[in-house]
PDB file of N, CA and C in Angstrom:
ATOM      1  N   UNK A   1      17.899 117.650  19.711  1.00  0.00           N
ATOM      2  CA  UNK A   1      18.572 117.249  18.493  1.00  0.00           C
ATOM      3  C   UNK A   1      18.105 118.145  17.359  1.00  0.00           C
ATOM      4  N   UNK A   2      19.052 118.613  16.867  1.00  0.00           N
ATOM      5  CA  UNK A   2      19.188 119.619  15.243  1.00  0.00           C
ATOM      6  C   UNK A   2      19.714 118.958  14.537  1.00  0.00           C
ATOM      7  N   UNK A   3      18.872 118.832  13.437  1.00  0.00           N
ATOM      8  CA  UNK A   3      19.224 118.558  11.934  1.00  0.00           C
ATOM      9  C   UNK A   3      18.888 119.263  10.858  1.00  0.00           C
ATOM     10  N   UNK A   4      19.935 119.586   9.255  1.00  0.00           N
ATOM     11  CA  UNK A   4      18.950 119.757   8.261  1.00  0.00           C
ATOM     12  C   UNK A   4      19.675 119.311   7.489  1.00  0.00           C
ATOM     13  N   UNK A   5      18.792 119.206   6.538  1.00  0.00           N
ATOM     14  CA  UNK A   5      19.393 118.520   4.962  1.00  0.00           C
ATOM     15  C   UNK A   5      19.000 119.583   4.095  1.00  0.00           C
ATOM     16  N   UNK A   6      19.648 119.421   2.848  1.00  0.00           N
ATOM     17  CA  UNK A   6      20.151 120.457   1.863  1.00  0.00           C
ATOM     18  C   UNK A   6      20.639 119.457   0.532  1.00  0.00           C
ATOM     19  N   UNK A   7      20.887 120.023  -0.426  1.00  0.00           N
ATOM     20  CA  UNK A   7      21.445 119.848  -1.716  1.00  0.00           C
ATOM     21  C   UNK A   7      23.326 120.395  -1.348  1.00  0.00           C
ATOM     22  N   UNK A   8      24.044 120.096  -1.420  1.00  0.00           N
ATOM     23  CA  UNK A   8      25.116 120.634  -1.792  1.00  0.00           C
ATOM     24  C   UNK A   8      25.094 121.921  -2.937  1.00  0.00           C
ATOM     25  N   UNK A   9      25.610 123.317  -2.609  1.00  0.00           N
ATOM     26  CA  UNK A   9      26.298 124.214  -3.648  1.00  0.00           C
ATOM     27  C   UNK A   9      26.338 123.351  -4.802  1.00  0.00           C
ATOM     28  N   UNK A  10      27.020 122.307  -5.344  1.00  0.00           N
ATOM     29  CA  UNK A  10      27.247 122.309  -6.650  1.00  0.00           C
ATOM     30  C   UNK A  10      26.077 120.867  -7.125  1.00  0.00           C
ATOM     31  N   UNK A  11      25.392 120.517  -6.246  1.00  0.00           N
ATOM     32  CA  UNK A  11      24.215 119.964  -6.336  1.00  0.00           C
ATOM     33  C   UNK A  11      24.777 118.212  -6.709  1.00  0.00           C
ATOM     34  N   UNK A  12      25.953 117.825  -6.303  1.00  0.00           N
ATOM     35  CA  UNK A  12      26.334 117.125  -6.490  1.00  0.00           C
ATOM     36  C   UNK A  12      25.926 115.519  -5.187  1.00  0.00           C
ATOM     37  N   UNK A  13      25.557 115.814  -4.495  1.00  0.00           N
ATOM     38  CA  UNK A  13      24.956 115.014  -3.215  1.00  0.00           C
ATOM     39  C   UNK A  13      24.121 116.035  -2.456  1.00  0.00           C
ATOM     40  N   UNK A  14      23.690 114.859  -1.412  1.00  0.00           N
ATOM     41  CA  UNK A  14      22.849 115.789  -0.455  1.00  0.00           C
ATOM     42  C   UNK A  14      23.369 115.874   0.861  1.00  0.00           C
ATOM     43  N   UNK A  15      23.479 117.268   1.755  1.00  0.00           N
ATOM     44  CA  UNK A  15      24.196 116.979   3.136  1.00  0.00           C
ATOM     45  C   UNK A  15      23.145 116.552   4.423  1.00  0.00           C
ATOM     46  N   UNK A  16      23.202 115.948   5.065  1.00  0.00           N
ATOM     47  CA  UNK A  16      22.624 116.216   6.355  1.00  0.00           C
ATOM     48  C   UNK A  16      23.560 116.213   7.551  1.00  0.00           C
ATOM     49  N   UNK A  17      23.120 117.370   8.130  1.00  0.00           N
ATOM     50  CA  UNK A  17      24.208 117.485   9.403  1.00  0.00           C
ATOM     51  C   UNK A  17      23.214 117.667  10.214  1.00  0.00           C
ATOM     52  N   UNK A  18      24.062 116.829  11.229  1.00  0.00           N
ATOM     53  CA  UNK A  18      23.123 116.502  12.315  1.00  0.00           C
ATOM     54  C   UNK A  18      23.817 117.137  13.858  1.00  0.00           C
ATOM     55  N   UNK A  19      23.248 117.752  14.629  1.00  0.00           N
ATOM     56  CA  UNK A  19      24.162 118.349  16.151  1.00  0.00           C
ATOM     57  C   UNK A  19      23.160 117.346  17.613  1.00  0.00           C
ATOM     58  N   UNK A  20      23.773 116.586  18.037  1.00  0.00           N
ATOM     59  CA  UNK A  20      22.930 116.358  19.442  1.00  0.00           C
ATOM     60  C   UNK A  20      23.139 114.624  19.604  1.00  0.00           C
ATOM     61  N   UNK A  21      22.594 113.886  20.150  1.00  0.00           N
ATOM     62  CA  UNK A  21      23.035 112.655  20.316  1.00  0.00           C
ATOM     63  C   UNK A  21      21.726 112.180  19.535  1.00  0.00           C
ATOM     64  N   UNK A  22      22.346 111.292  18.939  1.00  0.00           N
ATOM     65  CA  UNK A  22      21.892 110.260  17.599  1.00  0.00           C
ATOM     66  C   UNK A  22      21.464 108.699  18.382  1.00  0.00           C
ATOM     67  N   UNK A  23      20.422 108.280  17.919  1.00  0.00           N
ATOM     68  CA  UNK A  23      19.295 107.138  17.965  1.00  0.00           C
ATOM     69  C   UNK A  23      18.786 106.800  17.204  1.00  0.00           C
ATOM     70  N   UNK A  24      18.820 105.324  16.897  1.00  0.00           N
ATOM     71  CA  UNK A  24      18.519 104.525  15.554  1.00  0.00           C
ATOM     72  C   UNK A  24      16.948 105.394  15.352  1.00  0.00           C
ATOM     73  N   UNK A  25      16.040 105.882  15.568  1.00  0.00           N
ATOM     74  CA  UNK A  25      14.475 106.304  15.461  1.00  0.00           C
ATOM     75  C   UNK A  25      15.190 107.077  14.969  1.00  0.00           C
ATOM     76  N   UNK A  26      15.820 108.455  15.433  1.00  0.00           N
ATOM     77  CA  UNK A  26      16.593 109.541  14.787  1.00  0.00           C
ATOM     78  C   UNK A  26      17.070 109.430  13.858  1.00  0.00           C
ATOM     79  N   UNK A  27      17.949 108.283  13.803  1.00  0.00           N
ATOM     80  CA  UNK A  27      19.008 108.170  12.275  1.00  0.00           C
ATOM     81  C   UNK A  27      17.857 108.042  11.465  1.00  0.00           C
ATOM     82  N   UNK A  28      16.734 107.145  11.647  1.00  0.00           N
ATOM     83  CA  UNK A  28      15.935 106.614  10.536  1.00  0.00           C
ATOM     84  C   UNK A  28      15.276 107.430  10.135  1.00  0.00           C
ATOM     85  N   UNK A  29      14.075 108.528  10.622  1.00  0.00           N
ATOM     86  CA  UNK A  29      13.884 109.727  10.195  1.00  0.00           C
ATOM     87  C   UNK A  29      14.349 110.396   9.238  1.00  0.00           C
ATOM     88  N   UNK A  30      15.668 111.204  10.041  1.00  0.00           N
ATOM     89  CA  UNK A  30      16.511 111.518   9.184  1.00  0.00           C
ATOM     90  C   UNK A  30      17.150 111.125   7.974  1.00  0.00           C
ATOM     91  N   UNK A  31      17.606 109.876   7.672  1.00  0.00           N
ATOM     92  CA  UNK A  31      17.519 109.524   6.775  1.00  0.00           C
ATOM     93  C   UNK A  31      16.885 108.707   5.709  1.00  0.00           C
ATOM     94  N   UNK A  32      15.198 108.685   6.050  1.00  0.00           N
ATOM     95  CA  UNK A  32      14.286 108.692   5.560  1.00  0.00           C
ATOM     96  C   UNK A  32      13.803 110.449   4.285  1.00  0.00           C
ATOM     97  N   UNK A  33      13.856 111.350   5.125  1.00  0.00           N
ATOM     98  CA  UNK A  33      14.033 112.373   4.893  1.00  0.00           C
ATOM     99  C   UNK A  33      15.247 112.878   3.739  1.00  0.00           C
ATOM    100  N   UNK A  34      16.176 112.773   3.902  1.00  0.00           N
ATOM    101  CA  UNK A  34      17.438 112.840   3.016  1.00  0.00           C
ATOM    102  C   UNK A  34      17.649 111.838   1.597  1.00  0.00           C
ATOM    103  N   UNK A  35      16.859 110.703   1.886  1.00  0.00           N
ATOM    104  CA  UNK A  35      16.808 109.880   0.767  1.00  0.00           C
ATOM    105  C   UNK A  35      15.629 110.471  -0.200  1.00  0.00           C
ATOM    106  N   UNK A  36      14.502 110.982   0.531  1.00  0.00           N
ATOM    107  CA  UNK A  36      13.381 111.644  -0.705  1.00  0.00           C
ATOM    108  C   UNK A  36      13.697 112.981  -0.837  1.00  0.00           C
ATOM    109  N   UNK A  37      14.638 113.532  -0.579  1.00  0.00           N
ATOM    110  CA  UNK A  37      14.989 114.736  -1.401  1.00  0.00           C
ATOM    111  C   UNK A  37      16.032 114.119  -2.424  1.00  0.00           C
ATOM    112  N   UNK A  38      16.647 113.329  -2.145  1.00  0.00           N
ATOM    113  CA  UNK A  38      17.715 112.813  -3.056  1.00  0.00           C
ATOM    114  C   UNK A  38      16.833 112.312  -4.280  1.00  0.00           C
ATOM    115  N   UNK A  39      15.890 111.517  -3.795  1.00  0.00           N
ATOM    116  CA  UNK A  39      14.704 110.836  -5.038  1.00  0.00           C
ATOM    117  C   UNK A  39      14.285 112.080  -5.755  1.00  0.00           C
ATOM    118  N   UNK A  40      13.808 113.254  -5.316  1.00  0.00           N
ATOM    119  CA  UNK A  40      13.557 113.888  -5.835  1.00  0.00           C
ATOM    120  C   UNK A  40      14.375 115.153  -6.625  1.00  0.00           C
ATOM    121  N   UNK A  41      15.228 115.339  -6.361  1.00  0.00           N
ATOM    122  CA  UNK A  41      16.053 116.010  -7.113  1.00  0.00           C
ATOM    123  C   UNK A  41      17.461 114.994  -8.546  1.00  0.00           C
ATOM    124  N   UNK A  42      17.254 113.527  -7.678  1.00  0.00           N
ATOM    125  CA  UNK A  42      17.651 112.703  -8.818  1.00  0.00           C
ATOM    126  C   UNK A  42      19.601 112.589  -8.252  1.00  0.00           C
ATOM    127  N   UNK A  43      19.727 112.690  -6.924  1.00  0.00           N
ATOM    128  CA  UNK A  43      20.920 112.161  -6.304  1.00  0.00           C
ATOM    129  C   UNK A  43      20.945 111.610  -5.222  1.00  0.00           C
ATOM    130  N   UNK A  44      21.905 110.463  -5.664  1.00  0.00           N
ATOM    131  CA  UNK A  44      22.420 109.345  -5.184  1.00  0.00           C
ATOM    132  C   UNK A  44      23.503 109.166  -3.668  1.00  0.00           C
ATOM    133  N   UNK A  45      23.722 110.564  -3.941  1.00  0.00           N
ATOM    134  CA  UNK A  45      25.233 110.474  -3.124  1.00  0.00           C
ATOM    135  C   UNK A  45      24.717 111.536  -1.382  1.00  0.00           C
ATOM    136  N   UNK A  46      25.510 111.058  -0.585  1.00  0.00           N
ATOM    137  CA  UNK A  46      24.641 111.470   0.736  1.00  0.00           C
ATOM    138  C   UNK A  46      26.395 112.220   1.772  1.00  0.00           C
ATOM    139  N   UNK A  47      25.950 113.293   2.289  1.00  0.00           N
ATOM    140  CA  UNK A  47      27.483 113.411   3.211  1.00  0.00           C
ATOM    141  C   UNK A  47      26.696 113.992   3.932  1.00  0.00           C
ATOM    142  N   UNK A  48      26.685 112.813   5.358  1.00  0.00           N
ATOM    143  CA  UNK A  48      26.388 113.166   6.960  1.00  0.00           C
ATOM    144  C   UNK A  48      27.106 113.539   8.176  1.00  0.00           C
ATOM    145  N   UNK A  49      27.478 114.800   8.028  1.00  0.00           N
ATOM    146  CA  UNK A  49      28.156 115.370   8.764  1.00  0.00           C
ATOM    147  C   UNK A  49      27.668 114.889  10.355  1.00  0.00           C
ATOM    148  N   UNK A  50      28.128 114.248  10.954  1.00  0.00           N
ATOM    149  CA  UNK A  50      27.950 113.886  12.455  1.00  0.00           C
ATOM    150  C   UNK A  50      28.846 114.492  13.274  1.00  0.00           C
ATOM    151  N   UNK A  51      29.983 115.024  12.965  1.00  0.00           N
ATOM    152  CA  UNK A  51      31.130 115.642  13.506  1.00  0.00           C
ATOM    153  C   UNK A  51      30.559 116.198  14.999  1.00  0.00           C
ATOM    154  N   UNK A  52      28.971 116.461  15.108  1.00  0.00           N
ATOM    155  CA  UNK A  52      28.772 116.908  16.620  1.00  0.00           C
ATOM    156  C   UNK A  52      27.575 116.489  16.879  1.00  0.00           C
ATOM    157  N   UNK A  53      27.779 115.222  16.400  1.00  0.00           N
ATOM    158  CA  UNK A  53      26.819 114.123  16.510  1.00  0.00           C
ATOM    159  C   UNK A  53      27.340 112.844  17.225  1.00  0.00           C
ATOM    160  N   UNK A  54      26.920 112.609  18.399  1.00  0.00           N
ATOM    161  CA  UNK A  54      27.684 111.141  19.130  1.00  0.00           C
ATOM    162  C   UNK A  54      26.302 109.899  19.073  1.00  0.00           C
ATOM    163  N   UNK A  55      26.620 108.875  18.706  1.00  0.00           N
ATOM    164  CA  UNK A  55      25.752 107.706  18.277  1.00  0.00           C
ATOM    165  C   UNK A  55      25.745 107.207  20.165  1.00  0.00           C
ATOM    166  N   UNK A  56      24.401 107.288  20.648  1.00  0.00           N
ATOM    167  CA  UNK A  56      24.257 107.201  21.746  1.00  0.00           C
ATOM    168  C   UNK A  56      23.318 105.614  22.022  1.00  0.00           C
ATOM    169  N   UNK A  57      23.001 105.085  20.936  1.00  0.00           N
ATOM    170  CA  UNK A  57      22.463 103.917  20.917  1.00  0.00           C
ATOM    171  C   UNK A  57      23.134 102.854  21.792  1.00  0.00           C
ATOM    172  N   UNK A  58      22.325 101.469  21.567  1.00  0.00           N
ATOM    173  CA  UNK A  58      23.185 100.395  21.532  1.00  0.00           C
ATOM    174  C   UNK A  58      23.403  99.668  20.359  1.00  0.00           C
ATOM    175  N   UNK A  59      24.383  98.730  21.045  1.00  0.00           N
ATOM    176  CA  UNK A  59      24.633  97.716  19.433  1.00  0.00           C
ATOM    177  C   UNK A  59      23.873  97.230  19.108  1.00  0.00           C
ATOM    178  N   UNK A  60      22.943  96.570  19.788  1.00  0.00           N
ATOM    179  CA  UNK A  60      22.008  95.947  19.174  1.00  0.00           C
ATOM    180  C   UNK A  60      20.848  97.104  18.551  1.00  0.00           C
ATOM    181  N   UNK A  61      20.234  98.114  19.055  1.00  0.00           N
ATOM    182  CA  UNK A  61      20.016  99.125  17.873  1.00  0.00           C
ATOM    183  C   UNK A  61      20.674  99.347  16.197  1.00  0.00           C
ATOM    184  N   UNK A  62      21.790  99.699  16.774  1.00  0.00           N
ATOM    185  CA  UNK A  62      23.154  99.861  15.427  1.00  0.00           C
ATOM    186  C   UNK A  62      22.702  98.812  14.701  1.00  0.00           C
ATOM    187  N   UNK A  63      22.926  97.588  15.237  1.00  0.00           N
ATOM    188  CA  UNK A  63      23.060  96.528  14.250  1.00  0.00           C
ATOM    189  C   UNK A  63      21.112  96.227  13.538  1.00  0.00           C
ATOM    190  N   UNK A  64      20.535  96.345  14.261  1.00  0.00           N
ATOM    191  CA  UNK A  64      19.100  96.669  13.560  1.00  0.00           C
ATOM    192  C   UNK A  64      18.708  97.930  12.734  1.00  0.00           C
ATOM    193  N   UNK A  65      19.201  98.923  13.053  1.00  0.00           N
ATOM    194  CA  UNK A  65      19.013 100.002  12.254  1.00  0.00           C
ATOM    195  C   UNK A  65      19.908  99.993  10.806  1.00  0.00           C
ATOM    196  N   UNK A  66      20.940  99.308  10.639  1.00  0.00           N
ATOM    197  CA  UNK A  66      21.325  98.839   9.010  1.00  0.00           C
ATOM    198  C   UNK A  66      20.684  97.377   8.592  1.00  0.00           C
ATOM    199  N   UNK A  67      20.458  96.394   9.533  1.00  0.00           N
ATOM    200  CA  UNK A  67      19.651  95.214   9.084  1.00  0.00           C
ATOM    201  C   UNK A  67      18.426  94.977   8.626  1.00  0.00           C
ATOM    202  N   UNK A  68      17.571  95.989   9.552  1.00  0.00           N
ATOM    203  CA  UNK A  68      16.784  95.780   9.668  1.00  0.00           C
ATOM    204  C   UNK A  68      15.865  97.078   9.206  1.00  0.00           C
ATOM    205  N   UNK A  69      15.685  98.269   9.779  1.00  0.00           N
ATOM    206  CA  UNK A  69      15.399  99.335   9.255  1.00  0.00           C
ATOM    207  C   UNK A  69      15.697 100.233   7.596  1.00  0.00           C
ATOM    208  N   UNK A  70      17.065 100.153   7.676  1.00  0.00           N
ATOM    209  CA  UNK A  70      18.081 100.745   6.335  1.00  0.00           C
ATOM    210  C   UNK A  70      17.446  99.521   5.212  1.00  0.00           C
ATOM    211  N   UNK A  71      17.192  97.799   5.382  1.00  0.00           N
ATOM    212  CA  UNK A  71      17.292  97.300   4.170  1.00  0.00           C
ATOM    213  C   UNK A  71      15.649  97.421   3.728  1.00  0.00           C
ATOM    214  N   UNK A  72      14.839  97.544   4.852  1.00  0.00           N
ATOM    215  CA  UNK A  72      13.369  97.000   4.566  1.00  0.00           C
ATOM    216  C   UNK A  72      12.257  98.262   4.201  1.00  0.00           C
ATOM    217  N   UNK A  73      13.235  99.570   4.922  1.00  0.00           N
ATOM    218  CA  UNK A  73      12.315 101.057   4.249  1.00  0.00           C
ATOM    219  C   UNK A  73      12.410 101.103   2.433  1.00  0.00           C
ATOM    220  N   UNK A  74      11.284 101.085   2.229  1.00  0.00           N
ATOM    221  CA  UNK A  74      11.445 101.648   0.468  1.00  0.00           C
ATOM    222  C   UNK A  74      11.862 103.045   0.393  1.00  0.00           C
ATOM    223  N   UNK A  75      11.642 103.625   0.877  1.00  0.00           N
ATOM    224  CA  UNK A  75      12.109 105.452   1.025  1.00  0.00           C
ATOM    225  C   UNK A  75      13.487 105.464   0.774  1.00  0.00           C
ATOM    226  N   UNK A  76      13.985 103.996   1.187  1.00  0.00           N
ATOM    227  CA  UNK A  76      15.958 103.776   1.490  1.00  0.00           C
ATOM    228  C   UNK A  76      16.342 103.785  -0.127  1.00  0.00           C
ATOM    229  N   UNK A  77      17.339 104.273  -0.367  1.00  0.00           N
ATOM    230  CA  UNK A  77      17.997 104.057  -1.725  1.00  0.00           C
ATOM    231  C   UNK A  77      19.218 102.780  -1.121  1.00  0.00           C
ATOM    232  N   UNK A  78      18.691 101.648  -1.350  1.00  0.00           N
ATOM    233  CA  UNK A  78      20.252 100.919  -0.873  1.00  0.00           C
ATOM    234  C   UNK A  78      21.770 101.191  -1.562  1.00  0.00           C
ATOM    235  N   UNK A  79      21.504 101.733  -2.861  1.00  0.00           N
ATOM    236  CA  UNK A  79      22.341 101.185  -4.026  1.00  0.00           C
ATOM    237  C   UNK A  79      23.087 103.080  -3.466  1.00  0.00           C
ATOM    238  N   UNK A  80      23.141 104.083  -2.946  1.00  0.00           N
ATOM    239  CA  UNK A  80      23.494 105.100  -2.417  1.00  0.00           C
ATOM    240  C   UNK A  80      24.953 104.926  -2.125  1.00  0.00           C
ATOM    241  N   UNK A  81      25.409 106.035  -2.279  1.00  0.00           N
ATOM    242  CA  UNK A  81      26.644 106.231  -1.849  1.00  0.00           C
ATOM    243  C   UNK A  81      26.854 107.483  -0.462  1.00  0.00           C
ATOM    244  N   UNK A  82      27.581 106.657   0.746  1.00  0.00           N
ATOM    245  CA  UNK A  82      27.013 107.314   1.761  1.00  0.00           C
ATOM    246  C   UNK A  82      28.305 107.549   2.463  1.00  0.00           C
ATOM    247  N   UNK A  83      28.997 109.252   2.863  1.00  0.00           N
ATOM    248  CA  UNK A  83      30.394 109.307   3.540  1.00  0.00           C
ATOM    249  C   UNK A  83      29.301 109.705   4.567  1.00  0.00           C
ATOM    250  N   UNK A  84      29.962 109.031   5.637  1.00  0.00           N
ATOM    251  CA  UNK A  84      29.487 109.858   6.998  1.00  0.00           C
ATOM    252  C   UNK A  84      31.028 110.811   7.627  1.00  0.00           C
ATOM    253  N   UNK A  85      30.753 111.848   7.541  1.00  0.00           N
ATOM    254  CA  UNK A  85      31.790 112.946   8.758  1.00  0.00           C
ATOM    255  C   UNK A  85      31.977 112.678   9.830  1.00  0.00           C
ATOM    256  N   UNK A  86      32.580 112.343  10.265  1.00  0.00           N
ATOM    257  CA  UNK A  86      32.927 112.219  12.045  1.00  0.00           C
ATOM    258  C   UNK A  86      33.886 113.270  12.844  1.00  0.00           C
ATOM    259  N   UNK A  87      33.923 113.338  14.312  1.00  0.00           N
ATOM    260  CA  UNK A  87      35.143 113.877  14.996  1.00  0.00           C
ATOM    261  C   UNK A  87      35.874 113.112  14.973  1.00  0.00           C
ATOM    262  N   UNK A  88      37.466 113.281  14.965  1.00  0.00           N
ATOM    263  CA  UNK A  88      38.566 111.904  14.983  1.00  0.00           C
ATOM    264  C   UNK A  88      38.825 111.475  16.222  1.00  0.00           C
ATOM    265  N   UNK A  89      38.182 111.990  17.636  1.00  0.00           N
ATOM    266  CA  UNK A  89      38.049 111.549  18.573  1.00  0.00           C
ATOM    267  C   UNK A  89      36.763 110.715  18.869  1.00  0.00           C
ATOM    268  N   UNK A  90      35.947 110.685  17.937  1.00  0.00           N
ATOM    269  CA  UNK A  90      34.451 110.111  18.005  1.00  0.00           C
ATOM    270  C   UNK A  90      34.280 108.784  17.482  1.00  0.00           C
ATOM    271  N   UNK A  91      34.082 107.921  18.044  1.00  0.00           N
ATOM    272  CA  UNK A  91      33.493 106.411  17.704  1.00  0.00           C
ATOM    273  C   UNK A  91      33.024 105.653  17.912  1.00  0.00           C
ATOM    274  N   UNK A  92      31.870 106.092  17.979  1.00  0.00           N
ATOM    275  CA  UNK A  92      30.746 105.939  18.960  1.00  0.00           C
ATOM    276  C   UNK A  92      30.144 105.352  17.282  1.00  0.00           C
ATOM    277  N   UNK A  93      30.603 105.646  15.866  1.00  0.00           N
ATOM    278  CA  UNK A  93      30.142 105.649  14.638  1.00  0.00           C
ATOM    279  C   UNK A  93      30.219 104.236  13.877  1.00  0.00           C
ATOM    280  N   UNK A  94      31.409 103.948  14.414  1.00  0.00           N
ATOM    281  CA  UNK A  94      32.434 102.960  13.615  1.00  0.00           C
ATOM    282  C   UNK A  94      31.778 101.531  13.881  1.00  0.00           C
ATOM    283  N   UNK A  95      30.711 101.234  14.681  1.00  0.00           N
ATOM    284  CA  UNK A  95      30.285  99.797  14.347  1.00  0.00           C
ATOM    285  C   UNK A  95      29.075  99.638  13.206  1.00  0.00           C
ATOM    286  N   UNK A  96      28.699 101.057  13.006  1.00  0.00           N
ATOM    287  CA  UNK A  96      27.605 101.102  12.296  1.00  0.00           C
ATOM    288  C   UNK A  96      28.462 101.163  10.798  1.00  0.00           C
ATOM    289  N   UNK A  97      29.404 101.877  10.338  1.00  0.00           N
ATOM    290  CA  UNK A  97      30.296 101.347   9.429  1.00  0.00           C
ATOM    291  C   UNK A  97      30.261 100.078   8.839  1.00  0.00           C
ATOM    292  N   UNK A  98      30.906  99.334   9.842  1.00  0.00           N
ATOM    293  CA  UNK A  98      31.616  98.221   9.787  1.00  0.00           C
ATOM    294  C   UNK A  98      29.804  97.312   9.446  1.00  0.00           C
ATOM    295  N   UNK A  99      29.265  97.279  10.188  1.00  0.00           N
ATOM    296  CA  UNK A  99      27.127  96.327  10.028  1.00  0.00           C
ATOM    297  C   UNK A  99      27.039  96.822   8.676  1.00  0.00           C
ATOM    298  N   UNK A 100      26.878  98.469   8.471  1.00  0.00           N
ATOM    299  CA  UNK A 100      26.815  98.706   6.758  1.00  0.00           C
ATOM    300  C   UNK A 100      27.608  98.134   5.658  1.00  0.00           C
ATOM    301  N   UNK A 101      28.793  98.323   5.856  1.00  0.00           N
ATOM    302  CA  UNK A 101      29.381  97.657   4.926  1.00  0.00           C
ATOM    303  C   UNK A 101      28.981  96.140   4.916  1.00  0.00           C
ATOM    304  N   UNK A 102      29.487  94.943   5.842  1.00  0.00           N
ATOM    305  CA  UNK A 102      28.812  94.024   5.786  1.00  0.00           C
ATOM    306  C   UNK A 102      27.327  93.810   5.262  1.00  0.00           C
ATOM    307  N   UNK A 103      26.618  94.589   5.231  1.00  0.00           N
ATOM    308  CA  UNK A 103      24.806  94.340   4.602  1.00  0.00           C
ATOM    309  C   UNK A 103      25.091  94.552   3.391  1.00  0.00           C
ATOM    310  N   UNK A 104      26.455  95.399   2.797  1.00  0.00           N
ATOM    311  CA  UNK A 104      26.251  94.999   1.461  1.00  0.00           C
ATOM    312  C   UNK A 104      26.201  97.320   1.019  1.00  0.00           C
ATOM    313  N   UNK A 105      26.191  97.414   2.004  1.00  0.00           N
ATOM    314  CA  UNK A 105      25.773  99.352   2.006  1.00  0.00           C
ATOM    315  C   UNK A 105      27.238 100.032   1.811  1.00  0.00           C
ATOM    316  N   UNK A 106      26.857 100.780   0.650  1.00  0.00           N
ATOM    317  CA  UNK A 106      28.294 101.782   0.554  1.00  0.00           C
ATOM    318  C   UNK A 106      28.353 102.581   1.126  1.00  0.00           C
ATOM    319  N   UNK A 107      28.791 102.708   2.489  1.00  0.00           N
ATOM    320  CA  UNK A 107      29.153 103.493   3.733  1.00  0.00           C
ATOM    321  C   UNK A 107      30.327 103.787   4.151  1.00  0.00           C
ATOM    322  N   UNK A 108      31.032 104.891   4.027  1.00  0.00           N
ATOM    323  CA  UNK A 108      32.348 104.823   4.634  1.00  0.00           C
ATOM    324  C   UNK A 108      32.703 106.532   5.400  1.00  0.00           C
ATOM    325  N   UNK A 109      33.161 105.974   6.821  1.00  0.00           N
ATOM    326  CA  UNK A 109      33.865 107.215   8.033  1.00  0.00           C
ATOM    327  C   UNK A 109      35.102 107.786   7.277  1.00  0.00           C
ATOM    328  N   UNK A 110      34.506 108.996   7.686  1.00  0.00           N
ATOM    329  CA  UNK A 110      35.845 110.691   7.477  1.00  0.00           C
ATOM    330  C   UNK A 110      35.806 111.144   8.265  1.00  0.00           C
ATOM    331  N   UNK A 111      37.318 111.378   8.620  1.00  0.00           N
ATOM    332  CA  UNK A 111      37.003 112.649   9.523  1.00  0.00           C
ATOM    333  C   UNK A 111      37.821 113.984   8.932  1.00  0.00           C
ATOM    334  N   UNK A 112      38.477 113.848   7.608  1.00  0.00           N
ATOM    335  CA  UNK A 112      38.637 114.781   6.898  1.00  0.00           C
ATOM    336  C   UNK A 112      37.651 115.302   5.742  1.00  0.00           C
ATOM    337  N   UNK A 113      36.686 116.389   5.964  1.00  0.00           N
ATOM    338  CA  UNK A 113      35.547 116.972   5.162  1.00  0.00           C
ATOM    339  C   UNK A 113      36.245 116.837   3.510  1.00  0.00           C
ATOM    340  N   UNK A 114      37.143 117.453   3.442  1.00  0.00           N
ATOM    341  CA  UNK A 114      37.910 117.248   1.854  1.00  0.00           C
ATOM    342  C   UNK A 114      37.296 115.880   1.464  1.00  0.00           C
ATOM    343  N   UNK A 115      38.134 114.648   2.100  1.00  0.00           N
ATOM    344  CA  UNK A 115      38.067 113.181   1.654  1.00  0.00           C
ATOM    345  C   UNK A 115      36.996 112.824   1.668  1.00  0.00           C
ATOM    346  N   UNK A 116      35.544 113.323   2.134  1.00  0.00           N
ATOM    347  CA  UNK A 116      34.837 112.674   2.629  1.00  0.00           C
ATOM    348  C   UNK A 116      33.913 112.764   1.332  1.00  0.00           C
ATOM    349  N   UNK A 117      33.917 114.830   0.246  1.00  0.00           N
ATOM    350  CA  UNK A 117      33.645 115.110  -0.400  1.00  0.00           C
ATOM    351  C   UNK A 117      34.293 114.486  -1.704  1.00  0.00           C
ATOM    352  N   UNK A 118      35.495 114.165  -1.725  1.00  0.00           N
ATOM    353  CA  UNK A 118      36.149 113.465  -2.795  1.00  0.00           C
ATOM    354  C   UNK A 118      36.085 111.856  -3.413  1.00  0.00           C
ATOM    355  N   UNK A 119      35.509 111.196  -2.261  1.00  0.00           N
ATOM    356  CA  UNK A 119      34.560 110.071  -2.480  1.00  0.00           C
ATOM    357  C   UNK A 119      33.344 110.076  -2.734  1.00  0.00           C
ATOM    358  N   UNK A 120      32.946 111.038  -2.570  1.00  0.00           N
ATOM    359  CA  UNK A 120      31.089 111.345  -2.955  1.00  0.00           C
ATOM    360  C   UNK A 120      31.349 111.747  -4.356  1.00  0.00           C
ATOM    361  N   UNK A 121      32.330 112.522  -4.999  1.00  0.00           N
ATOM    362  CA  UNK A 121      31.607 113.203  -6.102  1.00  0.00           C
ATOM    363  C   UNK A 121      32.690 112.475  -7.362  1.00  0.00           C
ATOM    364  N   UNK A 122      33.682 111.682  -6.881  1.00  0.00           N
ATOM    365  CA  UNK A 122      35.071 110.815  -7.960  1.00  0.00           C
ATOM    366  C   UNK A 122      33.950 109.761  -8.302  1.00  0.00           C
ATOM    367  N   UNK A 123      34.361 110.176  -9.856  1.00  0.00           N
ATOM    368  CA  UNK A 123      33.309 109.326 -11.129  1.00  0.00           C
ATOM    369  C   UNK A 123      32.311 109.684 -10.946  1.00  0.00           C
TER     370      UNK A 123
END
């Protein structure tokens, strides 16, 4: 598994793209990581390119890794605004969506990079 995170060009969010099969330990890392560069540069907004990233977990992972992991790390920015990228053949993503949103997490699947950027950076 390859990952890196970055600032966006216009410094407007932070990206992490991730290549290889994804596991709640993995996701959490990773976005442990992506939230303290965000703390530290002073943004909020997150675009996780997964597009060649397949969520290889189980549900019951999924559903602990936004319940349980995502609400109780302090490193977590809850109040974040978070597009995840997907393949439009990939959905392996979409229950972790659906647990985020329910916890109350502004999380929402693209699989168009444009849209995904146009919700991160509108207002």
């Amino acid at each position: 598994m390859k990952y890196s995170i970055s600032p966006s060009e216009d410094g407007k969010y932070i990206l992490l793209k991730v290549n290889g099969e994804m596991t709640r330990a993995m996701a959490m890392q990773q976005n442990i990581e992506a939230h303290a560069l965000g703390a530290k540069l002073g943004i909020n907004r997150y675009l996780t390119d997964l597009t060649e990233a397949a969520n290889v977990d189980s549900v019951v992972n999924n559903y602990e890794f936004v319940n349980v992991d995502m609400q109780t790390e302090p490193r977590i920015n809850r109040y974040a605004r978070v597009a995840v990228l997907v393949s439009p053949d990939d959905h392996s993503h979409d229950f972790i969506e659906t647990v985020a949103k329910n916890a109350g997490l502004n999380v929402k699947l693209f699989t168009d990079r444009d849209e995904a950027v146009d919700h991160l950076t509108k207002d």
